[in-house]
PDB file of N, CA and C in Angstrom:
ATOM      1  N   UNK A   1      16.956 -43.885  62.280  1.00  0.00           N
ATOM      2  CA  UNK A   1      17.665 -44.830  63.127  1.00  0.00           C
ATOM      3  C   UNK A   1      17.882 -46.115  62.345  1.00  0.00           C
ATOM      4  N   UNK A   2      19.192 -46.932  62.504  1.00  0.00           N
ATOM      5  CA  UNK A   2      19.226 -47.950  61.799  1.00  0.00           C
ATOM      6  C   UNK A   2      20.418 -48.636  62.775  1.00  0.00           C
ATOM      7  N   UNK A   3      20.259 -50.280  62.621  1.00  0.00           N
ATOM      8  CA  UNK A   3      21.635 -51.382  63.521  1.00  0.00           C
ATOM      9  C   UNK A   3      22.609 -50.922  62.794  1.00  0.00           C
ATOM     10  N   UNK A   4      23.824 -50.529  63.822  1.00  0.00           N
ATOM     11  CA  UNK A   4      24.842 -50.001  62.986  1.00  0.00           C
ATOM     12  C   UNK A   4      25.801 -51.377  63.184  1.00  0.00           C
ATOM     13  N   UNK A   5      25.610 -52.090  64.035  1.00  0.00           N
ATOM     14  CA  UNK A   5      26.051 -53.003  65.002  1.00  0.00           C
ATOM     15  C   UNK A   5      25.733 -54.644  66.394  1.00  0.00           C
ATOM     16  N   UNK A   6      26.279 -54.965  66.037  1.00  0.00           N
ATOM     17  CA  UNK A   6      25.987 -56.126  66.603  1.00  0.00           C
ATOM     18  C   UNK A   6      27.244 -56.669  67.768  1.00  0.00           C
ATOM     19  N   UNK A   7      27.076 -56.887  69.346  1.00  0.00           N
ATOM     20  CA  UNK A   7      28.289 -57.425  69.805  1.00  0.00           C
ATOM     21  C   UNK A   7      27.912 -58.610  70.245  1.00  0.00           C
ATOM     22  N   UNK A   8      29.034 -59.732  70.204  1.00  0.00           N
ATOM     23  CA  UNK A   8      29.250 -61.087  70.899  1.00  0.00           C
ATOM     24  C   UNK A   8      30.162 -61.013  71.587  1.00  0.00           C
ATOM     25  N   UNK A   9      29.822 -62.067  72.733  1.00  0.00           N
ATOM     26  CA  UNK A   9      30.930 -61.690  74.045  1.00  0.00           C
ATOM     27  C   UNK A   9      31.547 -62.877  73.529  1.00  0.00           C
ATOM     28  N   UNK A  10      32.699 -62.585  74.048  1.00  0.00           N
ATOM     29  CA  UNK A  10      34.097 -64.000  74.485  1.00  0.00           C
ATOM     30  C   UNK A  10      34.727 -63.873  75.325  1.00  0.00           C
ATOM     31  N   UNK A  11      35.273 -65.248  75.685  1.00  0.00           N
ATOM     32  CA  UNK A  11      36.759 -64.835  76.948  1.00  0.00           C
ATOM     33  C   UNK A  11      37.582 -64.267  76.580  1.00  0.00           C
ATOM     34  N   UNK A  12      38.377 -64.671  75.246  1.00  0.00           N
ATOM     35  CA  UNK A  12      39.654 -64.501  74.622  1.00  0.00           C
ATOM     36  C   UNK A  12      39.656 -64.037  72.929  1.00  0.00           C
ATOM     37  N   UNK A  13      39.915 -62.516  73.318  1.00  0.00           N
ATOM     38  CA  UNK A  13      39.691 -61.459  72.602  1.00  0.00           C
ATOM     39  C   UNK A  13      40.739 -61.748  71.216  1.00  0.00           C
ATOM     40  N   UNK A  14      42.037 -61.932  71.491  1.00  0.00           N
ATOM     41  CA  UNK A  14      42.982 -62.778  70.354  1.00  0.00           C
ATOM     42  C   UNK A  14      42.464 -63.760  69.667  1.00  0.00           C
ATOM     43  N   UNK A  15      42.275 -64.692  70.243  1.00  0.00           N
ATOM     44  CA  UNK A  15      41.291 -66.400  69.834  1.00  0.00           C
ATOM     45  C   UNK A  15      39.966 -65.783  68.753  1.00  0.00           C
ATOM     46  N   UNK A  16      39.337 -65.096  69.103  1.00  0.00           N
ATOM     47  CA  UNK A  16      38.344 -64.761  68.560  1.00  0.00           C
ATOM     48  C   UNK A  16      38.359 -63.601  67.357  1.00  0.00           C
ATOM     49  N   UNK A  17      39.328 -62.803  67.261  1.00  0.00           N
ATOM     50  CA  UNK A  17      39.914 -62.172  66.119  1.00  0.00           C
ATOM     51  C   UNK A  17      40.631 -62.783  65.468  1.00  0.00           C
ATOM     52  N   UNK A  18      41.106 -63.907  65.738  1.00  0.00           N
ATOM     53  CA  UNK A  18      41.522 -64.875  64.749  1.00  0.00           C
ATOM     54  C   UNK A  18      40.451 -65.669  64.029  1.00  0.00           C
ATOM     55  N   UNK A  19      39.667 -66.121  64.791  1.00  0.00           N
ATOM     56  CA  UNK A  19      38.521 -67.054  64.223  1.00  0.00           C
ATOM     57  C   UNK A  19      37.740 -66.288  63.048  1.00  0.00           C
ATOM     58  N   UNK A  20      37.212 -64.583  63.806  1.00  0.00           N
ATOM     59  CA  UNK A  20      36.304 -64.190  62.910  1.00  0.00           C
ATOM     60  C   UNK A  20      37.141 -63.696  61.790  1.00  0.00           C
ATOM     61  N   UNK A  21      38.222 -63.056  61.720  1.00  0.00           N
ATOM     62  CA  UNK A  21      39.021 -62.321  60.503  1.00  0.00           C
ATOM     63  C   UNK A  21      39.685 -63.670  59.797  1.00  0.00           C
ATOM     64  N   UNK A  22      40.431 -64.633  60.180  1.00  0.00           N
ATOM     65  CA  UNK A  22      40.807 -65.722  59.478  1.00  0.00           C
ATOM     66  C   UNK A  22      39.879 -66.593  58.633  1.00  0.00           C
ATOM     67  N   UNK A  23      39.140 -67.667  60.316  1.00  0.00           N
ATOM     68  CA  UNK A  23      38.062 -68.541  59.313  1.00  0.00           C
ATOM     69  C   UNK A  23      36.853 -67.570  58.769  1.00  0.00           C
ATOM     70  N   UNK A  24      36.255 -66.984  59.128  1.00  0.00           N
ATOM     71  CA  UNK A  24      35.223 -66.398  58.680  1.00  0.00           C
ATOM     72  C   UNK A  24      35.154 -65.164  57.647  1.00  0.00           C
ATOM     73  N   UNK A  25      36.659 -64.494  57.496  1.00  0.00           N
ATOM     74  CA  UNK A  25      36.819 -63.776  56.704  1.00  0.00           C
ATOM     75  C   UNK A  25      36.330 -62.322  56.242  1.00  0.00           C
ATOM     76  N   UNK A  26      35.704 -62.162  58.112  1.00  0.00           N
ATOM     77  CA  UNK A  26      35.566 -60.810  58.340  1.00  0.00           C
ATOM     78  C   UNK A  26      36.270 -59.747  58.227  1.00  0.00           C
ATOM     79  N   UNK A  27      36.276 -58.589  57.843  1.00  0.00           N
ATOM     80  CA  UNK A  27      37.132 -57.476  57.681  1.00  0.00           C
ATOM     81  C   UNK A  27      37.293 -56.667  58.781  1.00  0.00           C
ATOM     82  N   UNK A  28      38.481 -56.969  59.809  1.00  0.00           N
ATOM     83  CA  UNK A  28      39.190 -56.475  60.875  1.00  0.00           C
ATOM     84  C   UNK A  28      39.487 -54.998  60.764  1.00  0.00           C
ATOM     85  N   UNK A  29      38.512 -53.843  61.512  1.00  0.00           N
ATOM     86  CA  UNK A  29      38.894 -52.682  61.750  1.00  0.00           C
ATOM     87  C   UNK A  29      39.484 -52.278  62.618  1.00  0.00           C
ATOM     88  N   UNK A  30      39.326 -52.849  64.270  1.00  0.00           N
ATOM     89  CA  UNK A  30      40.151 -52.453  65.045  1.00  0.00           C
ATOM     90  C   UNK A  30      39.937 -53.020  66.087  1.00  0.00           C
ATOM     91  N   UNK A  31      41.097 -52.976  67.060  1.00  0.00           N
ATOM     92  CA  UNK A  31      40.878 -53.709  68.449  1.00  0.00           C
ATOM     93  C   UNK A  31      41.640 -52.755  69.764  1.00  0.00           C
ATOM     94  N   UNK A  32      40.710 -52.734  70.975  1.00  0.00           N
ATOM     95  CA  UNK A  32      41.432 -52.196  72.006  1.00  0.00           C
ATOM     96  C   UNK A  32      41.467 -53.370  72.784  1.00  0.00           C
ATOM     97  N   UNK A  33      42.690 -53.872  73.061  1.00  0.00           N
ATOM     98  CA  UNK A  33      42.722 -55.246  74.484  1.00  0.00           C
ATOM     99  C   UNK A  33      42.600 -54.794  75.373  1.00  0.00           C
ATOM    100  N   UNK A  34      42.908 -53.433  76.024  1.00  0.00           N
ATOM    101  CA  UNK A  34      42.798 -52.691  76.759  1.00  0.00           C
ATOM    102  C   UNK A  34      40.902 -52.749  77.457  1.00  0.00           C
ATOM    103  N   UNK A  35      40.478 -52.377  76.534  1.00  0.00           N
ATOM    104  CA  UNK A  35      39.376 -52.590  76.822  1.00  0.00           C
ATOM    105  C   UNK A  35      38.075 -53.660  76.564  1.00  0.00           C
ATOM    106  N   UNK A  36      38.873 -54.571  75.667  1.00  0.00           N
ATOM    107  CA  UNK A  36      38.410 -55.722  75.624  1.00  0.00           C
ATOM    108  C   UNK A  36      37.010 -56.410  74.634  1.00  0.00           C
ATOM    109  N   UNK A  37      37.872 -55.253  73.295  1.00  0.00           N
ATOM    110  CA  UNK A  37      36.928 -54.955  72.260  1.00  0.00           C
ATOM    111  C   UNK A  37      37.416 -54.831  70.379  1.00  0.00           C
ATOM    112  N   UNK A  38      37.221 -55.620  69.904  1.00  0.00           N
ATOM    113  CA  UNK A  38      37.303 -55.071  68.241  1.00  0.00           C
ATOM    114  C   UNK A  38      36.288 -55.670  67.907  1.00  0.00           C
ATOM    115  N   UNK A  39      36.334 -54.390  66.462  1.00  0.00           N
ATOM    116  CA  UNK A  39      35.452 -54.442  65.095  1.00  0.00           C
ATOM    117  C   UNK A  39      35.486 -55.127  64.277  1.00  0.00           C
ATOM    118  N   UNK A  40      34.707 -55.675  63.762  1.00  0.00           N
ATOM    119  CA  UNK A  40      35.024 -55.726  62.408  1.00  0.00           C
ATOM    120  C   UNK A  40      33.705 -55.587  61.009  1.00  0.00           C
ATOM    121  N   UNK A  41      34.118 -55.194  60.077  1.00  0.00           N
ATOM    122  CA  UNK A  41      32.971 -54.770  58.676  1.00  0.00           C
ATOM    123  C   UNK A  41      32.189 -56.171  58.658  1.00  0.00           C
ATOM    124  N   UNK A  42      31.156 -56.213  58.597  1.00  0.00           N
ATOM    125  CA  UNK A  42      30.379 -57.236  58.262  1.00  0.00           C
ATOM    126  C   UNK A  42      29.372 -57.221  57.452  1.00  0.00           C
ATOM    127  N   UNK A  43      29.548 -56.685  56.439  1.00  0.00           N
ATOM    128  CA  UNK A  43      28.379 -55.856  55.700  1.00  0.00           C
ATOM    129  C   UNK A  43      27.723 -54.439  56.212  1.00  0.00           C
ATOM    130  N   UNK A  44      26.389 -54.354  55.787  1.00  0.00           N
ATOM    131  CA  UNK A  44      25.968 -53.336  56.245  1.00  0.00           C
ATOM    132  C   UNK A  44      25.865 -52.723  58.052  1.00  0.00           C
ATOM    133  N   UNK A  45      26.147 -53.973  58.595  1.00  0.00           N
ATOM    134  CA  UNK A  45      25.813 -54.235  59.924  1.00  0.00           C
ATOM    135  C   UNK A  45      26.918 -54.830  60.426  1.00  0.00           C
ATOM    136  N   UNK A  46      27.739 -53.791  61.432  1.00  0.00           N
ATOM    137  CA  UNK A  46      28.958 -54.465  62.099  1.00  0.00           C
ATOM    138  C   UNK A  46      28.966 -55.260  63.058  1.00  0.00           C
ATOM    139  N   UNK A  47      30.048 -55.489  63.522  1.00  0.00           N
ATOM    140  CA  UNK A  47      29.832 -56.759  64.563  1.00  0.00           C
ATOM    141  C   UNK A  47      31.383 -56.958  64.937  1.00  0.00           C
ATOM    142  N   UNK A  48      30.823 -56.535  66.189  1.00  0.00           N
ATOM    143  CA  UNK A  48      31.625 -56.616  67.445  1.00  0.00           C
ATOM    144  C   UNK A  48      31.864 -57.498  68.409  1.00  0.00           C
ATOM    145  N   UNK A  49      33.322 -57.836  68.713  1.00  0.00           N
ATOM    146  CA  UNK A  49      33.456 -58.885  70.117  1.00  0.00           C
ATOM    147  C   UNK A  49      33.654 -58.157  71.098  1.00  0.00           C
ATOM    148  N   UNK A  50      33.379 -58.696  72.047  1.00  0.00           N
ATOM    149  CA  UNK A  50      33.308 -57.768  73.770  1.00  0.00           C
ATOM    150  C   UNK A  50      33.588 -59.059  74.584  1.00  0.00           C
ATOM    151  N   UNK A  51      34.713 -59.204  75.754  1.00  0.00           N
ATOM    152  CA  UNK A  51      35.082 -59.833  76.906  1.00  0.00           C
ATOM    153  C   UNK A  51      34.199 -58.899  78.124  1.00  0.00           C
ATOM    154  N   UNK A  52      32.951 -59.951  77.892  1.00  0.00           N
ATOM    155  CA  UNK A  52      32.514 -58.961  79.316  1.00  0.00           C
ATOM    156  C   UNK A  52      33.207 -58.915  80.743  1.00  0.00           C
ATOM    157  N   UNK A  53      32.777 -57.791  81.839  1.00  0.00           N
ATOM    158  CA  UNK A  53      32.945 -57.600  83.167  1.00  0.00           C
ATOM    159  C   UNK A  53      33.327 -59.471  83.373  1.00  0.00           C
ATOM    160  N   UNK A  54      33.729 -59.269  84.994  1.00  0.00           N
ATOM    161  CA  UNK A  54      33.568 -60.813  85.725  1.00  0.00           C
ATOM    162  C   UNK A  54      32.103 -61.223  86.398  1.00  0.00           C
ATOM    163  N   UNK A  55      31.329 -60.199  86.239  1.00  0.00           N
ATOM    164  CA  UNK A  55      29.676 -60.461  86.290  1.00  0.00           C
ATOM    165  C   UNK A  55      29.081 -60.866  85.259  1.00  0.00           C
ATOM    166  N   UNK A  56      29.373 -60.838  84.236  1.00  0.00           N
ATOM    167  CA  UNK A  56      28.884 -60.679  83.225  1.00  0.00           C
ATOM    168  C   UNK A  56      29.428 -62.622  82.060  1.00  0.00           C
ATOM    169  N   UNK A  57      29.716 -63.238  82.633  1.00  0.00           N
ATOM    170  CA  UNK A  57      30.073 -63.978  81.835  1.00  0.00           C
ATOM    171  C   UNK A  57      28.944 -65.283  81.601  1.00  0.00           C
ATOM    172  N   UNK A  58      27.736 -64.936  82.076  1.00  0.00           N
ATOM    173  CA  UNK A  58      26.522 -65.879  81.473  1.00  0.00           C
ATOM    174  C   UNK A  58      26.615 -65.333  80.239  1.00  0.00           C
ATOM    175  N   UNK A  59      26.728 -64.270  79.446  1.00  0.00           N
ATOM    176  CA  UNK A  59      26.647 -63.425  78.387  1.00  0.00           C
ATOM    177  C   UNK A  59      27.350 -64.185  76.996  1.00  0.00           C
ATOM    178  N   UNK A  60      28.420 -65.484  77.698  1.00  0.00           N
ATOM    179  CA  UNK A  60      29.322 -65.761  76.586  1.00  0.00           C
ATOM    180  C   UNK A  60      28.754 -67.491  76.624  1.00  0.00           C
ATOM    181  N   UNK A  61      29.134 -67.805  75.258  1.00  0.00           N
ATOM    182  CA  UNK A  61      28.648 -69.133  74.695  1.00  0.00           C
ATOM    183  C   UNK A  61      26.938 -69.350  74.451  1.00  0.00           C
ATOM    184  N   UNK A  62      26.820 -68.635  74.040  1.00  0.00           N
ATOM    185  CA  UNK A  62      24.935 -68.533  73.967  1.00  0.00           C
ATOM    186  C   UNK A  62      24.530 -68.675  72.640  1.00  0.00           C
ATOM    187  N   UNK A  63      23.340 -68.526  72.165  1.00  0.00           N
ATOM    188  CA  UNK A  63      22.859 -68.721  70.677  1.00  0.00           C
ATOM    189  C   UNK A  63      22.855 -67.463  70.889  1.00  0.00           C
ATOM    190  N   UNK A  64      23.218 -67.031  69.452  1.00  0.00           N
ATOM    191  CA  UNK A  64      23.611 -65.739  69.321  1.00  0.00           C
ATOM    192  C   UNK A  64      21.995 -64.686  68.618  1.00  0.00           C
ATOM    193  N   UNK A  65      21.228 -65.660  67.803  1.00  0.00           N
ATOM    194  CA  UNK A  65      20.397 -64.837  66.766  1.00  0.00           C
ATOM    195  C   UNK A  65      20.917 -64.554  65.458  1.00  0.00           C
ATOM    196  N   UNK A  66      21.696 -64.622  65.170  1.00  0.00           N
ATOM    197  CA  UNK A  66      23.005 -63.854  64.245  1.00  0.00           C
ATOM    198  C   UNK A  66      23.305 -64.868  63.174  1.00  0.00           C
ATOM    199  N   UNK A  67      22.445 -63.923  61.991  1.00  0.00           N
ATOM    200  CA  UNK A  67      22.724 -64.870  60.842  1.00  0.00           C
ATOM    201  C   UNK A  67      23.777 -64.541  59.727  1.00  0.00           C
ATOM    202  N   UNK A  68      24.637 -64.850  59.355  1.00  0.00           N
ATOM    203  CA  UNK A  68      25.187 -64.498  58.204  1.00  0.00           C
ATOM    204  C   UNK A  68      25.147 -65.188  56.908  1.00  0.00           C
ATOM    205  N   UNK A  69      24.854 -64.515  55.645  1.00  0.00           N
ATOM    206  CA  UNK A  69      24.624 -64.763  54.220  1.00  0.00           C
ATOM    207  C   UNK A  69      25.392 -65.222  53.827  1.00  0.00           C
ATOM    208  N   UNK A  70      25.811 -66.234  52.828  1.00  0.00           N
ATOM    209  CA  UNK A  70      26.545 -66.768  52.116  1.00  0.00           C
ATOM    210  C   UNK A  70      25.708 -67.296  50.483  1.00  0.00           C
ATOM    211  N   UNK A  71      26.427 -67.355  49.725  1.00  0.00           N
ATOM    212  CA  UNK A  71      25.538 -67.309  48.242  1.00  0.00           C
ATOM    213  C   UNK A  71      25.951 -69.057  48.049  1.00  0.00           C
ATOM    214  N   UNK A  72      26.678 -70.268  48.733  1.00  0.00           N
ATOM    215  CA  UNK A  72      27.167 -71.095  48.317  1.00  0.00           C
ATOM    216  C   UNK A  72      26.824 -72.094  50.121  1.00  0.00           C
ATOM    217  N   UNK A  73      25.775 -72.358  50.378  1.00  0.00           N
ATOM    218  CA  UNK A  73      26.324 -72.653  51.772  1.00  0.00           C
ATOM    219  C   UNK A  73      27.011 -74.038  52.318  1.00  0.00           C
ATOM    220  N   UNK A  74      26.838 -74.805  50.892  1.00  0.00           N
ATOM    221  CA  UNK A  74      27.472 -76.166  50.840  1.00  0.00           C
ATOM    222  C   UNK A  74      28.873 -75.938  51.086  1.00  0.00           C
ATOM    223  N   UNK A  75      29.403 -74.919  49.893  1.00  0.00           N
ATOM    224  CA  UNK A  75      30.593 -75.325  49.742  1.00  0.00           C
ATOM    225  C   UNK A  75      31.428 -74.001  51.411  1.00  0.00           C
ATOM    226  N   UNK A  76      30.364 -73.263  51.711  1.00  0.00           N
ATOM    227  CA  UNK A  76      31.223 -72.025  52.756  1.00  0.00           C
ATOM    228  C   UNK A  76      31.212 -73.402  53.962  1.00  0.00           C
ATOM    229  N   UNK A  77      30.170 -74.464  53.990  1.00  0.00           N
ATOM    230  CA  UNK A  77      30.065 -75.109  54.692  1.00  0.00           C
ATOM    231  C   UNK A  77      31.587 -76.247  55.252  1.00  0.00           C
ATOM    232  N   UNK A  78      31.921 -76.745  54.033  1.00  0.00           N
ATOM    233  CA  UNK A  78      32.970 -77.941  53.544  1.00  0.00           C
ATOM    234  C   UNK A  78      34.367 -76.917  53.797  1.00  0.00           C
ATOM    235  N   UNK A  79      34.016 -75.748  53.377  1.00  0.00           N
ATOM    236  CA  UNK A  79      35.289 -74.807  53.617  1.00  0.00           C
ATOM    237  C   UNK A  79      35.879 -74.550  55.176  1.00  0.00           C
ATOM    238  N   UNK A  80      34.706 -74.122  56.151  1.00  0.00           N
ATOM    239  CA  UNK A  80      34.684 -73.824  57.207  1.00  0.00           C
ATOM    240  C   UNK A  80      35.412 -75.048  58.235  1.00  0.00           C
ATOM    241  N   UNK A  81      34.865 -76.617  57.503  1.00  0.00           N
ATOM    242  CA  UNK A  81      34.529 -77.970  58.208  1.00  0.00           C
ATOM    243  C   UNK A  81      36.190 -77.605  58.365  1.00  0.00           C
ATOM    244  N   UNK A  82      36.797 -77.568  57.391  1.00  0.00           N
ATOM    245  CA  UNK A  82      38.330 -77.941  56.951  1.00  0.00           C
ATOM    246  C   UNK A  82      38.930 -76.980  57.945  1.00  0.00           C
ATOM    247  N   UNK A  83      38.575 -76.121  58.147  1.00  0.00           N
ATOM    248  CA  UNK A  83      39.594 -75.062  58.899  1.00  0.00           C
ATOM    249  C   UNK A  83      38.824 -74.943  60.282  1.00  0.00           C
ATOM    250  N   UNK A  84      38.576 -76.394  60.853  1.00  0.00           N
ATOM    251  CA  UNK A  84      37.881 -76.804  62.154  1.00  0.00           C
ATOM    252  C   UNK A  84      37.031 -76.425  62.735  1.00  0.00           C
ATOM    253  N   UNK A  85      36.025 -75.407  62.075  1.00  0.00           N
ATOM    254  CA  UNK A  85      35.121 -74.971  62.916  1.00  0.00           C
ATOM    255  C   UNK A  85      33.907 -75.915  63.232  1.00  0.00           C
ATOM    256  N   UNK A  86      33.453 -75.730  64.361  1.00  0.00           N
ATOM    257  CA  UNK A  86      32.093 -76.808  64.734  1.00  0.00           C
ATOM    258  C   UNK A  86      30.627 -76.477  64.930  1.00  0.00           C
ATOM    259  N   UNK A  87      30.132 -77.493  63.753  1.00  0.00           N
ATOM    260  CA  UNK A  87      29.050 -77.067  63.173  1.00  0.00           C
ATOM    261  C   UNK A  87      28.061 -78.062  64.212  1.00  0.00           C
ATOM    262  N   UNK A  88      26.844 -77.043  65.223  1.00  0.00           N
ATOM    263  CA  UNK A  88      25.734 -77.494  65.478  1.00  0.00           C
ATOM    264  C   UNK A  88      24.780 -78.064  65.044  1.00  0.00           C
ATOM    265  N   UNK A  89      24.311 -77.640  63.489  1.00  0.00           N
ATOM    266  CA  UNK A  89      23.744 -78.240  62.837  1.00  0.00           C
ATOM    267  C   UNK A  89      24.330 -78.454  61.325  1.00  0.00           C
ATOM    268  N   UNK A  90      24.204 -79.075  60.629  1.00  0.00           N
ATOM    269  CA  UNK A  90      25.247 -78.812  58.876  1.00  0.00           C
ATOM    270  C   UNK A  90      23.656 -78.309  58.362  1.00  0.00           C
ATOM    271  N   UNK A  91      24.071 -77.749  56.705  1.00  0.00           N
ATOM    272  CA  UNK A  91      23.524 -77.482  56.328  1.00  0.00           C
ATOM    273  C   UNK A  91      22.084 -78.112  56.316  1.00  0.00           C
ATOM    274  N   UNK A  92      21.072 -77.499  56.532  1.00  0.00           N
ATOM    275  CA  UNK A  92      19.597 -78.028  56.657  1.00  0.00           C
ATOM    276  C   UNK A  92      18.339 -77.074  55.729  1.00  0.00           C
ATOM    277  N   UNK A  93      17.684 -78.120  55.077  1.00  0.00           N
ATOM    278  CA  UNK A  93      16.398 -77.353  54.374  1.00  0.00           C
ATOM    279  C   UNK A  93      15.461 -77.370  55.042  1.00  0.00           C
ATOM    280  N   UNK A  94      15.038 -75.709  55.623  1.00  0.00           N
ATOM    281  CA  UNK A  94      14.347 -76.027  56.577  1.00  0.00           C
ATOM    282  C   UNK A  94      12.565 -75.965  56.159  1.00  0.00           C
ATOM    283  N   UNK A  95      11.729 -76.291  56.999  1.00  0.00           N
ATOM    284  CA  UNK A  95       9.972 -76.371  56.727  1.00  0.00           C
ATOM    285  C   UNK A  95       9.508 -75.290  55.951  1.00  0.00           C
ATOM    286  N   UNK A  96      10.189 -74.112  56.064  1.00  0.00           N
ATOM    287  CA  UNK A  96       9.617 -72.513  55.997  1.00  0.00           C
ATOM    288  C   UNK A  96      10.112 -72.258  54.477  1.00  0.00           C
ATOM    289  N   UNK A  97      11.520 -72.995  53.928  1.00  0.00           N
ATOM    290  CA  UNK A  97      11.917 -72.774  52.625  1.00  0.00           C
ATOM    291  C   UNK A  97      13.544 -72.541  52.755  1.00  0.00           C
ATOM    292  N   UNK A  98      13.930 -72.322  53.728  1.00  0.00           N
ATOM    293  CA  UNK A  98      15.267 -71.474  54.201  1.00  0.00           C
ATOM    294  C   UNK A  98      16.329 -72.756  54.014  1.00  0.00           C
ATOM    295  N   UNK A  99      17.295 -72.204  53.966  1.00  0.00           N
ATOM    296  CA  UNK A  99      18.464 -73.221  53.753  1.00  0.00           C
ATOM    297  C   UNK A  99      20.108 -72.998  54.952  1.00  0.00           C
ATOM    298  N   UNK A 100      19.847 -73.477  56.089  1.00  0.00           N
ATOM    299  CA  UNK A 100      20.904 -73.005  56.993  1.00  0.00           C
ATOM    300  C   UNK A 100      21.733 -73.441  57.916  1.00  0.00           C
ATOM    301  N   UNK A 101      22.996 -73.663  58.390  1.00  0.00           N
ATOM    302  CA  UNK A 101      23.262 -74.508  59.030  1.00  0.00           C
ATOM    303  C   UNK A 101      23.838 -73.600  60.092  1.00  0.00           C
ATOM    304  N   UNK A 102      24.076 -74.092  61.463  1.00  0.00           N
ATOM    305  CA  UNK A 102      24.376 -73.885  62.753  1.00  0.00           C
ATOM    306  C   UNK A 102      25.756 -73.832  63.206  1.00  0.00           C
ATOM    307  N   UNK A 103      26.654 -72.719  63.187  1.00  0.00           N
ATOM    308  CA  UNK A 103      28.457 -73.178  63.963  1.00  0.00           C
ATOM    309  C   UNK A 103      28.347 -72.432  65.057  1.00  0.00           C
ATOM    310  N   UNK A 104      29.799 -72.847  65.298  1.00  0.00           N
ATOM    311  CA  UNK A 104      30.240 -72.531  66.917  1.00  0.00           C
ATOM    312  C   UNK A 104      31.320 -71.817  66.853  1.00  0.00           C
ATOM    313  N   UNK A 105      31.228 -70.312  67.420  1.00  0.00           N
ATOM    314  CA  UNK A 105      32.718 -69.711  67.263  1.00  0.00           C
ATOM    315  C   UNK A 105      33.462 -70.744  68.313  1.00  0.00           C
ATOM    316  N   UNK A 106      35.004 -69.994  68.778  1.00  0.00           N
ATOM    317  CA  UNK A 106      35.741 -70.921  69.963  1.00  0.00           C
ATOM    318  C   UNK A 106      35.407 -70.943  71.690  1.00  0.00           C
ATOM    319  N   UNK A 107      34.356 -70.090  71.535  1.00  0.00           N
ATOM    320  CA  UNK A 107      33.106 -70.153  72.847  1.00  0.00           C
ATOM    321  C   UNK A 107      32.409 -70.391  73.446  1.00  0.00           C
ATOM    322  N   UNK A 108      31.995 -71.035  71.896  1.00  0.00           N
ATOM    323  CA  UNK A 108      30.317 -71.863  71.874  1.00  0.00           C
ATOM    324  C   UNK A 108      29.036 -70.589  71.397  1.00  0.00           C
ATOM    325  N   UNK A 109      29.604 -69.640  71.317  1.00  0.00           N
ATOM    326  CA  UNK A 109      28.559 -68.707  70.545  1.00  0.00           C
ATOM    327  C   UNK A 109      27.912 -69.253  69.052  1.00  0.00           C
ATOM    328  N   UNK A 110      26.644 -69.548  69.655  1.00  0.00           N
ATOM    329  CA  UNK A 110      26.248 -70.465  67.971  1.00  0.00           C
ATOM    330  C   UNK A 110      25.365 -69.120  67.021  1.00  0.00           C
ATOM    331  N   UNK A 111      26.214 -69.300  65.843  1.00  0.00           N
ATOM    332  CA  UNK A 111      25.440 -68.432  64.875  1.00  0.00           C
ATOM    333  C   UNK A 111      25.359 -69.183  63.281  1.00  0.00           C
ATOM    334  N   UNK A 112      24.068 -68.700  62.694  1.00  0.00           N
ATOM    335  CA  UNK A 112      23.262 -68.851  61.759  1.00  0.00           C
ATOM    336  C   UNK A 112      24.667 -68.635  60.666  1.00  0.00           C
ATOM    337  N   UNK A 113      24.244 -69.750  59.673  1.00  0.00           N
ATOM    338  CA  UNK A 113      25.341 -68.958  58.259  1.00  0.00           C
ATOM    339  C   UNK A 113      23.462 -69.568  57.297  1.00  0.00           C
ATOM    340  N   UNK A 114      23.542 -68.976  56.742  1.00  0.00           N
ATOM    341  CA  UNK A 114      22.238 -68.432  56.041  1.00  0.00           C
ATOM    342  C   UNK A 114      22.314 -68.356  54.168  1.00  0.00           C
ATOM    343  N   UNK A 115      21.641 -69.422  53.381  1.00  0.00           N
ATOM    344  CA  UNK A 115      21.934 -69.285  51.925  1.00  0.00           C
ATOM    345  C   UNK A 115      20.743 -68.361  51.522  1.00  0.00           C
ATOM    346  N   UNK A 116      20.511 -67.654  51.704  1.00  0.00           N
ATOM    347  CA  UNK A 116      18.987 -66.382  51.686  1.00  0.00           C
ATOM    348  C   UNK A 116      18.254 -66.741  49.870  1.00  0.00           C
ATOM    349  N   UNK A 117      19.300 -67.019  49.567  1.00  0.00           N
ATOM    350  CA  UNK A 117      19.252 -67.023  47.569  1.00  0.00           C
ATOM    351  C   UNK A 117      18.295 -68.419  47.845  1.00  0.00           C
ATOM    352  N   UNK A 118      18.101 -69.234  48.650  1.00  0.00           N
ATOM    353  CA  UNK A 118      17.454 -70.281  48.146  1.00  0.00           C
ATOM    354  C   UNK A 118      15.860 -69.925  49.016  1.00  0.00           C
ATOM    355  N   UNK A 119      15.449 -68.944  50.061  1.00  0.00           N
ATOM    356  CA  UNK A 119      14.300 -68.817  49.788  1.00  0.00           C
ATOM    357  C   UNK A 119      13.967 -67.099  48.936  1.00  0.00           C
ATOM    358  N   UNK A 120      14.804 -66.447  49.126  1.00  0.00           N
ATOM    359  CA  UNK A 120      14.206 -65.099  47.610  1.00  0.00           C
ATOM    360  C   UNK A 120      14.908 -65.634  46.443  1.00  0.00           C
ATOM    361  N   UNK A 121      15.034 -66.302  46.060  1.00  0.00           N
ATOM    362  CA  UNK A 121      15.272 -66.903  44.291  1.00  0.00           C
ATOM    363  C   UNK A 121      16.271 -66.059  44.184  1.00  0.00           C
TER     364      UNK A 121
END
């Protein structure tokens, strides 16, 4: 058994395949609007958007858990700033050794961007 996958909810399934395949530069496999869902490659571990039910919408704008790697996080940082995304926290060195700063997809889903190279060398 292994995570093949990861989903984040949103309202607006367009808005958010733009954000992650444009600014973030995820690799877009597929989308049903129909059902209120695309893929995309994210490394070993995919990651999915989902417009939940109309019960279901505590589910969207939350801290996500969800870290993603970057080998540069200054500059993915300054890159991201420019193409408006909003950062919860900017880059931070944290107590433990870790190096990471905090954004906001267009939801408020906050996820981890993660320089991993600065605590495994």
């Amino acid at each position: 058994m292994h995570i093949a996958y990861v989903n984040i909810f949103v309202s607006d399934l367009a808005r958010s395949i733009e954000f992650y395949q444009e600014k973030l530069g995820l690799e877009f496999e597929f989308s049903s609007p129909k059902h209120g869902y695309a893929s995309f490659k994210a490394g070993p571990v995919g990651l999915g958007i989902a417009v939940p039910g109309p019960d279901e919408a505590h589910l969207i704008a939350r801290h996500t858990g969800l870290g993603m790697d970057v080998t540069d996080l200054e500059s993915e940082y300054e890159r991201l700033t420019e193409l408006g995304v909003i950062f919860k926290m900017p880059p931070t060195k944290q107590p433990w050794g870790g190096f990471i700063a905090l954004m906001a997809d267009p939801d408020g889903n906050v996820l981890y961007l993660d320089q991993t190279s600065a605590v495994h060398g």
